[in-house]
C-alpha atoms as a PDB file:
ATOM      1  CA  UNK A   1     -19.813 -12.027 -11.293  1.00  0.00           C
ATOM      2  CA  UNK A   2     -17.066  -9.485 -12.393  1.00  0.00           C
ATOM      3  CA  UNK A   3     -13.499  -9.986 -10.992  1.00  0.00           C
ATOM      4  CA  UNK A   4     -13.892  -7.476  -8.886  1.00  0.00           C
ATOM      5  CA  UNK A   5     -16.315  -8.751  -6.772  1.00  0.00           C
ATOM      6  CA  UNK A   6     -14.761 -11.833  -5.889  1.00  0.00           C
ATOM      7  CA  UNK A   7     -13.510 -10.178  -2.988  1.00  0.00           C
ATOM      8  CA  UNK A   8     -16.795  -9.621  -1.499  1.00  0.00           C
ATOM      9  CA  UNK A   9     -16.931 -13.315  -1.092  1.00  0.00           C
ATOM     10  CA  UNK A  10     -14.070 -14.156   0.968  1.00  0.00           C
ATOM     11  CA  UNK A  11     -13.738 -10.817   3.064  1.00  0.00           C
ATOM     12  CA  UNK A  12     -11.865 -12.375   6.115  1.00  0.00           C
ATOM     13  CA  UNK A  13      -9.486 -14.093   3.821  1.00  0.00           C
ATOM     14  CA  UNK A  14      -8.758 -10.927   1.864  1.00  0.00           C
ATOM     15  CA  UNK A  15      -7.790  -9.107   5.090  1.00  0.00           C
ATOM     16  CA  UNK A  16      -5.489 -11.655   6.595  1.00  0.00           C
ATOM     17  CA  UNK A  17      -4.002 -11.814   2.887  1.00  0.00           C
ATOM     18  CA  UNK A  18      -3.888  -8.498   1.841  1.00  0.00           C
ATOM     19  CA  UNK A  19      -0.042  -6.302   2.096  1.00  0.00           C
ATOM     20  CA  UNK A  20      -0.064  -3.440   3.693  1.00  0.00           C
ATOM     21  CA  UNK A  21       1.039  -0.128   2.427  1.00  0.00           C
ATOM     22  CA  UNK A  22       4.426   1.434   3.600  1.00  0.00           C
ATOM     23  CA  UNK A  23       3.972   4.381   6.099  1.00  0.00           C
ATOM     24  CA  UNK A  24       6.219   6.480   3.896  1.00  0.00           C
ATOM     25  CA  UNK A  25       3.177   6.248   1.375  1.00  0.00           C
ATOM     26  CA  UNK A  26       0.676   8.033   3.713  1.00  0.00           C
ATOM     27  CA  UNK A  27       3.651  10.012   4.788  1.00  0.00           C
ATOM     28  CA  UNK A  28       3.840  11.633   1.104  1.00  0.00           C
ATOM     29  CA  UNK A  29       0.152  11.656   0.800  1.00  0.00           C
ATOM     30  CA  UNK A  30      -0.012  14.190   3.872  1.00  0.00           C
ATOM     31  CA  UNK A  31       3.057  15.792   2.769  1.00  0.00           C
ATOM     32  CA  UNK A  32       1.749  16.441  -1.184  1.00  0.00           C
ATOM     33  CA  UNK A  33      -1.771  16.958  -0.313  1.00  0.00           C
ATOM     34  CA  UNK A  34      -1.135  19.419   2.471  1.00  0.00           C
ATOM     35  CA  UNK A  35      -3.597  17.629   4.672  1.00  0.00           C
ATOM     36  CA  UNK A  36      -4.192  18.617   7.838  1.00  0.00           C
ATOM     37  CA  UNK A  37      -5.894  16.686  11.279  1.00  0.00           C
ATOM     38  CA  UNK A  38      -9.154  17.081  10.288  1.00  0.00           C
ATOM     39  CA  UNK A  39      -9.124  17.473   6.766  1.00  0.00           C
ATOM     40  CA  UNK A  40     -11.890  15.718   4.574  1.00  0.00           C
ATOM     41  CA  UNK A  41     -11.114  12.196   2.915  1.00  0.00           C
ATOM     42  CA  UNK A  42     -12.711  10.064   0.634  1.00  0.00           C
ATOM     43  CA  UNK A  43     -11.292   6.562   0.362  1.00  0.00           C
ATOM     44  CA  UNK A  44     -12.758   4.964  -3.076  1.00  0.00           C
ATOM     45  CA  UNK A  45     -13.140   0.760  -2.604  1.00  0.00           C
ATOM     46  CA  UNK A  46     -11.473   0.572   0.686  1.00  0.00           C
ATOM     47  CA  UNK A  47     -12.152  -3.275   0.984  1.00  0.00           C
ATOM     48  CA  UNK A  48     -11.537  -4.025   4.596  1.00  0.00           C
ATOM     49  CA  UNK A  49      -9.774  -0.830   5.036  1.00  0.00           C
ATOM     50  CA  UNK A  50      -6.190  -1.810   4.449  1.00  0.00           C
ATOM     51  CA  UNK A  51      -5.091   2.040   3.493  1.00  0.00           C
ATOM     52  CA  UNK A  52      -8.086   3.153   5.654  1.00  0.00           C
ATOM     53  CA  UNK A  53      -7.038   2.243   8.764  1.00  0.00           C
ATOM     54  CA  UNK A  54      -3.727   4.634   8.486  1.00  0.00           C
ATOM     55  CA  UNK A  55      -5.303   7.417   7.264  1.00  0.00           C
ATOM     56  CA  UNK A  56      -7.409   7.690  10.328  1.00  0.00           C
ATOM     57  CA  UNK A  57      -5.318   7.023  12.369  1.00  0.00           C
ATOM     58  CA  UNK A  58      -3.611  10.531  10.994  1.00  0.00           C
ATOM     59  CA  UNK A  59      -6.595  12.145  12.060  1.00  0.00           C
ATOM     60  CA  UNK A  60      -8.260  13.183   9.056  1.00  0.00           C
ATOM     61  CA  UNK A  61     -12.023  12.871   8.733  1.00  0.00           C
ATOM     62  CA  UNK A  62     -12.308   9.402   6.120  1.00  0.00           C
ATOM     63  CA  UNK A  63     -15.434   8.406   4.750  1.00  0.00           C
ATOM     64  CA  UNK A  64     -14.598   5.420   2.577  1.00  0.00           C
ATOM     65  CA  UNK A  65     -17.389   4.274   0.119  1.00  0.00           C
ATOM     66  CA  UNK A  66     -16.782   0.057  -0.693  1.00  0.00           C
ATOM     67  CA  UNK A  67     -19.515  -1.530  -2.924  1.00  0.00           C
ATOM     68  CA  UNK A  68     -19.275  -5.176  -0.699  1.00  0.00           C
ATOM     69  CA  UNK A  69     -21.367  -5.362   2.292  1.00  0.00           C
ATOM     70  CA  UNK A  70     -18.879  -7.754   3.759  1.00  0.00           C
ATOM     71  CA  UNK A  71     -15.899  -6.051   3.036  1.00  0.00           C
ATOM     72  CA  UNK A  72     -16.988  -2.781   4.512  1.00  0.00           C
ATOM     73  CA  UNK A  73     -18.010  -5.006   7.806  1.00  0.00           C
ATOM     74  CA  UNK A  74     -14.576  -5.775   7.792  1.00  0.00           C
ATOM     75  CA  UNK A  75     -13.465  -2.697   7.820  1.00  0.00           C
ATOM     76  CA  UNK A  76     -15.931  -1.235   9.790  1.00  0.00           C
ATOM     77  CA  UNK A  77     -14.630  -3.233  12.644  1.00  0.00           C
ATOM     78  CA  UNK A  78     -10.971  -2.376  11.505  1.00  0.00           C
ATOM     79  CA  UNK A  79     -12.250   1.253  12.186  1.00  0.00           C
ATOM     80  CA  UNK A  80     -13.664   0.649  15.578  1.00  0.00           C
ATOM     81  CA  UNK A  81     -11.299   2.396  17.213  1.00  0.00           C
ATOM     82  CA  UNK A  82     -11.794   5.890  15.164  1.00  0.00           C
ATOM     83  CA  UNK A  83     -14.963   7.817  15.407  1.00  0.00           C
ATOM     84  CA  UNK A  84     -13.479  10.135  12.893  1.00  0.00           C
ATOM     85  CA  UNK A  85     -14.028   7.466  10.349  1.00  0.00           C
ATOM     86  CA  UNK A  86     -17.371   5.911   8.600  1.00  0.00           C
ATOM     87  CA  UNK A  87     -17.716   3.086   5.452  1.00  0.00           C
ATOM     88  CA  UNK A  88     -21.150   3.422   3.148  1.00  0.00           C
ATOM     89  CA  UNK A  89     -21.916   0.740   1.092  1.00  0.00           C
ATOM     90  CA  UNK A  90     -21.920   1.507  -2.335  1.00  0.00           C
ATOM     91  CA  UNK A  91     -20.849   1.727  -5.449  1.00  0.00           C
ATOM     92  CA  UNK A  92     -18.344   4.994  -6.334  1.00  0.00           C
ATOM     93  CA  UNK A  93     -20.324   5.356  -9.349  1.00  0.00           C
ATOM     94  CA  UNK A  94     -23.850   5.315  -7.796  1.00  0.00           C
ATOM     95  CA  UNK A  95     -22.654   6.674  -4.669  1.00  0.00           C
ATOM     96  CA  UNK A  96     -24.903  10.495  -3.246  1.00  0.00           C
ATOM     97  CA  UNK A  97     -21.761  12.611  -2.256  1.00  0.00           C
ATOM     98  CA  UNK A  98     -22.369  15.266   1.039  1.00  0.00           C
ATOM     99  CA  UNK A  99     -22.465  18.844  -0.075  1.00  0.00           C
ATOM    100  CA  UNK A 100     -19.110  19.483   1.568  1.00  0.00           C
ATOM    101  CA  UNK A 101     -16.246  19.052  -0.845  1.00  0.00           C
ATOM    102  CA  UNK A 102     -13.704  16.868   0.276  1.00  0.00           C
ATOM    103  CA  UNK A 103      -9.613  17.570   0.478  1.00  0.00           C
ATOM    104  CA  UNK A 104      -8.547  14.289  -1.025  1.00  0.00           C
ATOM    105  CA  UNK A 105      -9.801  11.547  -3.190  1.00  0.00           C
ATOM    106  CA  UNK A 106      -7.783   8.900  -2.505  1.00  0.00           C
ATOM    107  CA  UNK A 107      -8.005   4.940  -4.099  1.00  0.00           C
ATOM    108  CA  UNK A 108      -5.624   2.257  -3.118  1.00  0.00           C
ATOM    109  CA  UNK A 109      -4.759  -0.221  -6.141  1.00  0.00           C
ATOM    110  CA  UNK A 110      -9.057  -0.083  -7.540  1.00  0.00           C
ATOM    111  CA  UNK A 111      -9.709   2.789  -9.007  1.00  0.00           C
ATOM    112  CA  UNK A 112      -8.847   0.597 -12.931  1.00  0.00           C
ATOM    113  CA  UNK A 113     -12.275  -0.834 -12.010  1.00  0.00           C
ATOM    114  CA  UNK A 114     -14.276   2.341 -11.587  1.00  0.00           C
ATOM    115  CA  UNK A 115     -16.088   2.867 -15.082  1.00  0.00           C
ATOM    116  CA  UNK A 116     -13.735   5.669 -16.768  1.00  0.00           C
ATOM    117  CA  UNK A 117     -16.941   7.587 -17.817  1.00  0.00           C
ATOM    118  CA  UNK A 118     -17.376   8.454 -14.590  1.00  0.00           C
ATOM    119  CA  UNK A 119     -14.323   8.472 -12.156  1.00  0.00           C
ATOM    120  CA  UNK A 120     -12.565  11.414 -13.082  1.00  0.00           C
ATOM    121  CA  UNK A 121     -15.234  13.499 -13.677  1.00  0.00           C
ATOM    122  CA  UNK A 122     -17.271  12.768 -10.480  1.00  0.00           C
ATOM    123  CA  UNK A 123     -13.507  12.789  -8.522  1.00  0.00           C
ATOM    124  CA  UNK A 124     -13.148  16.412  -9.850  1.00  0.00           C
ATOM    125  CA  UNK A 125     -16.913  17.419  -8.945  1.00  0.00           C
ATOM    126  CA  UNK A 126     -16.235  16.048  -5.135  1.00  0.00           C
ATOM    127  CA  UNK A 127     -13.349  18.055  -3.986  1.00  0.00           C
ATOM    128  CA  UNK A 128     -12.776  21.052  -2.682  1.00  0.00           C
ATOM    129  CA  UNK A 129     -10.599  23.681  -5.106  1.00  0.00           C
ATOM    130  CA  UNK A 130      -6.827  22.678  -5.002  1.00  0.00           C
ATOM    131  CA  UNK A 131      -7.988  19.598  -3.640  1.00  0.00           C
ATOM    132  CA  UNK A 132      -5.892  16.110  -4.101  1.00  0.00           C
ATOM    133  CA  UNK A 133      -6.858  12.879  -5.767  1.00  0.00           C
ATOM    134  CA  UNK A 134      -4.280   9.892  -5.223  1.00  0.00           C
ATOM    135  CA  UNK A 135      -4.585   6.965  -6.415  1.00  0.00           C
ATOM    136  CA  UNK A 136      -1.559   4.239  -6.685  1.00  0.00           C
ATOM    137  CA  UNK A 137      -1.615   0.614  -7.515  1.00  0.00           C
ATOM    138  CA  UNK A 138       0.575  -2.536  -6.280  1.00  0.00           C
ATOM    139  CA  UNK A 139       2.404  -4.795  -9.173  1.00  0.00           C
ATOM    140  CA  UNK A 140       3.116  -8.637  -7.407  1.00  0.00           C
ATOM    141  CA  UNK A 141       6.609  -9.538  -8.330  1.00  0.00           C
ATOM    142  CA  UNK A 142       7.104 -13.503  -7.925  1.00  0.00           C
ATOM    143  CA  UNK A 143      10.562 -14.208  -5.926  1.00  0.00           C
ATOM    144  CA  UNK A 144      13.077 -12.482  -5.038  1.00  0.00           C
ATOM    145  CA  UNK A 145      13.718 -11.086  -1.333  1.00  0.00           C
ATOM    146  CA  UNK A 146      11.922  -9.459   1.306  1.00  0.00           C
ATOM    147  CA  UNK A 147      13.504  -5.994   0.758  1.00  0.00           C
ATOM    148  CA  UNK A 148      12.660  -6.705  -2.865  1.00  0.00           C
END
């Protein structure tokens, strides 16, 4: 089993554990991406839909693609509340994109484990011209404060 899929097997845990992403940070996203309500998302690895969750709520149109069948039942029932978004199990890599191109590519502290042969180029392939791909990571910092 690869790192990466350690999550799969405590899903529940991961969710309760996992920090949120500041609202400023989707704030940018719509700001530098010139998204719109409605605009086409694609959330790479989503786990249990930690930066999912606030994207739909902006009213964009997310389809989020996680390779763990128990992480995307998390955050399929984190997403119960928006019918304008959908999880597929799978991996990115392996993954049958629709024929509409999407407005952003986004991937929230994963997209290091997507195989480099293929994430860029497939990223590029799957979006629309002039369309955004965002991905950011987190770095843990033991102590310090709260506002640290």
């Amino acid at each position: 089993m690869q790192l990466n899929e350690t999550f799969e097997t405590v899903a529940e845990l991961y969710d309760r554990a996992r920090p949120r992403y500041p609202a400023a940070l989707f704030a940018d996203l719509h700001a530098l991406a010139g998204l719109t309500n409605g605009s086409r998302v694609l959330e790479i690895a989503p786990g249990t839909g930690v930066a999912t969750v606030p994207l739909a709520a902006r009213g964009y149109a997310v389809t989020a693609v996680e390779m763990g069948a128990n992480l995307a039942a998390v955050a399929r029932r984190n997403l119960a509340a928006f019918a304008n978004a959908s999880v597929e199990v799978s991996r990115f890599e392996y993954w049958q994109p629709p024929a509409d191109p999407f407005d952003m590519v986004c991937c929230a502290t994963a997209f290091s484990w997507l195989d480099p042969a293929v994430r860029l180029e497939k990223c590029a392939r799957i979006l629309r011209a002039g369309g955004f791909l965002a991905t950011w990571d987190t770095h843990h910092v033991a102590g310090g404060t709260g506002e640290f």
